[in-house]
C-alpha atoms as a PDB file:
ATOM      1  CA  UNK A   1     -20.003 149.856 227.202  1.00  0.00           C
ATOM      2  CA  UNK A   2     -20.715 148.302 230.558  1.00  0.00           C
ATOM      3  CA  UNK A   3     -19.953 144.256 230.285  1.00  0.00           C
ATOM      4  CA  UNK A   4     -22.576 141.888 231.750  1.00  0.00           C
ATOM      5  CA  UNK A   5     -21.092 140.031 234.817  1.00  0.00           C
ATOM      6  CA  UNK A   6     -21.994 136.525 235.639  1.00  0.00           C
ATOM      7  CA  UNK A   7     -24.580 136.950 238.811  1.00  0.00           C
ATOM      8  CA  UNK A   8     -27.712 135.897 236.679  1.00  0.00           C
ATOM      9  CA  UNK A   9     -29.492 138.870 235.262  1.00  0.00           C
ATOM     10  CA  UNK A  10     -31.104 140.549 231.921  1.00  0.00           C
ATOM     11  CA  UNK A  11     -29.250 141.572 229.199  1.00  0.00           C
ATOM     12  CA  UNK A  12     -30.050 143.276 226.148  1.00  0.00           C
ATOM     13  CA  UNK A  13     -28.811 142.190 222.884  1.00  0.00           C
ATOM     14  CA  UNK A  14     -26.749 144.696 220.878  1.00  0.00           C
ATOM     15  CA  UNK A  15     -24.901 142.387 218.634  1.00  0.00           C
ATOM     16  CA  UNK A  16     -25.847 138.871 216.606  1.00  0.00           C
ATOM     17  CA  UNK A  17     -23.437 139.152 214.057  1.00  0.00           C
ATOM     18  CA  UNK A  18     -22.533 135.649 214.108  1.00  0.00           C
ATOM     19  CA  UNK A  19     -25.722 134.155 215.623  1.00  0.00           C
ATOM     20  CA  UNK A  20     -28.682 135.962 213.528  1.00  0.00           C
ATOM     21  CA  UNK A  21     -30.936 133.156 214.167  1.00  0.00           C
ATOM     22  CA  UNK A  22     -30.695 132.665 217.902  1.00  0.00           C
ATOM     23  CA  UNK A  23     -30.197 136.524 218.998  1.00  0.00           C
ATOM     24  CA  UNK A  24     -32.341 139.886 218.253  1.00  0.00           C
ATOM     25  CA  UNK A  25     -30.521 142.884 218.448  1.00  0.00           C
ATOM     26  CA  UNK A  26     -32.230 145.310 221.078  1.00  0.00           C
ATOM     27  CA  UNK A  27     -34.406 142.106 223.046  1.00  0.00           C
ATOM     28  CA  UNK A  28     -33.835 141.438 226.603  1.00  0.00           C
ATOM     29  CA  UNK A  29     -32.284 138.210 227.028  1.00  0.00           C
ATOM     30  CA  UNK A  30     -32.286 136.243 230.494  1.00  0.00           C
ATOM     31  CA  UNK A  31     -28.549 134.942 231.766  1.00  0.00           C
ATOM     32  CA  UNK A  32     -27.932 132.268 233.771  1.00  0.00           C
ATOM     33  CA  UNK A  33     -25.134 132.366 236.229  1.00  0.00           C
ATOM     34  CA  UNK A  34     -21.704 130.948 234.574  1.00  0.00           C
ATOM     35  CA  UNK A  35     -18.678 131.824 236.712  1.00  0.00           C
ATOM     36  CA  UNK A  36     -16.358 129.875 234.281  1.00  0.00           C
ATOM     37  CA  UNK A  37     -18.021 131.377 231.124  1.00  0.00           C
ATOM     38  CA  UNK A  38     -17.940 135.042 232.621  1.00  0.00           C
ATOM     39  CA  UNK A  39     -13.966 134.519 233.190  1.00  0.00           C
ATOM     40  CA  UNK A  40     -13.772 133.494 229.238  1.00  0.00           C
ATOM     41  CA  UNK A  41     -15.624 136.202 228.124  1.00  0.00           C
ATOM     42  CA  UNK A  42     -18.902 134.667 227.231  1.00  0.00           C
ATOM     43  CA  UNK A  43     -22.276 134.996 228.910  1.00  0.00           C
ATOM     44  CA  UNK A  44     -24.806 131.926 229.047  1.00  0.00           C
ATOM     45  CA  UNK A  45     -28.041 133.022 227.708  1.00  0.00           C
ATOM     46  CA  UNK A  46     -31.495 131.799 227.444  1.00  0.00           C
ATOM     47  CA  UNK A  47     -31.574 132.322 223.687  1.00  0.00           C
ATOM     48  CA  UNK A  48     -34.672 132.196 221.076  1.00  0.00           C
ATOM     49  CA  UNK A  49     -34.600 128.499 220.778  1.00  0.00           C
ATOM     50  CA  UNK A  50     -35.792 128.281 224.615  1.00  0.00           C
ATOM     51  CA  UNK A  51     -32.090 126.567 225.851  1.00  0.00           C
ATOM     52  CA  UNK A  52     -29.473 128.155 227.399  1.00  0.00           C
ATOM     53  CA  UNK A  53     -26.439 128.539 225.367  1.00  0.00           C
ATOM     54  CA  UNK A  54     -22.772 130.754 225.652  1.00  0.00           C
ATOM     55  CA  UNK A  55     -22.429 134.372 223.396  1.00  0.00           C
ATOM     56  CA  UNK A  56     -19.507 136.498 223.768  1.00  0.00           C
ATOM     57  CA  UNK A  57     -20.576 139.213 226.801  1.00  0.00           C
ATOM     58  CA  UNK A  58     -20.122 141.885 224.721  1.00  0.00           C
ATOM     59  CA  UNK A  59     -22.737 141.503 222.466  1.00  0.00           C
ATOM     60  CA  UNK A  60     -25.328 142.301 225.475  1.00  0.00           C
ATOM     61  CA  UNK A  61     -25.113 145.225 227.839  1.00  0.00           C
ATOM     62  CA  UNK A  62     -26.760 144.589 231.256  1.00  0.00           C
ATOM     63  CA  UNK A  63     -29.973 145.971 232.149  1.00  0.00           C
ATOM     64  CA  UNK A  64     -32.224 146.211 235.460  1.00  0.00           C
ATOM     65  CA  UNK A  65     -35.882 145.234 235.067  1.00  0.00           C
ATOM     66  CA  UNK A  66     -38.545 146.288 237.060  1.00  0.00           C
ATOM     67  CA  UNK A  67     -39.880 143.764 239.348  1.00  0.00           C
ATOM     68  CA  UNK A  68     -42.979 142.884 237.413  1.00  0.00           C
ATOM     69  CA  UNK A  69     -41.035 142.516 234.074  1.00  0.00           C
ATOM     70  CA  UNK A  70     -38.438 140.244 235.969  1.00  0.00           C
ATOM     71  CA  UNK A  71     -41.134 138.303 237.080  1.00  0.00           C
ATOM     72  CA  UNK A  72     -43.007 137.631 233.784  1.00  0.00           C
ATOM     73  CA  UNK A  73     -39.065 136.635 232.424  1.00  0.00           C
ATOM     74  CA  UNK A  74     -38.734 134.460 235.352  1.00  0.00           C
ATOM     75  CA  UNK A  75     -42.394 132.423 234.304  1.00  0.00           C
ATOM     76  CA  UNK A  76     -41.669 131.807 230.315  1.00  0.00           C
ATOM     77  CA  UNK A  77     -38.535 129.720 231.618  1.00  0.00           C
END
């Protein structure tokens, strides 16, 4: 399983065993660039409540959007 790194990018959600409420399994999440978070092992993510918060990285698995979809992402922030 390829790990999410901490550049900002989209990552989709393959695991919420411990956070059911704030993460869907198999939805594209937005991250948010967190150099010190990445080195720990967590990812910051824009989660369902709207605010960015940390989740282990490997409960996502990186994914490249196409430009339009990245936009739409970048305008419900």
């Amino acid at each position: 399983m390829t790990h999410p790194d901490s550049t900002g990018e989209f990552l989709l959600c393959v695991r919420n065993e411990s956070y059911p409420a704030s993460l869907e399994v198999r939805k594209v999440y937005r991250a948010l660039p967190d150099p010190v978070a990445a080195s720990r092992g967590f990812v910051r993510v824009i989660d369902e409540s709207g605010e960015d918060y940390l989740y282990p990285s490997d409960y996502f698995v990186g994914v490249e959007l196409p430009q339009s979809a990245a936009r739409a992402f970048a305008g419900a922030s």
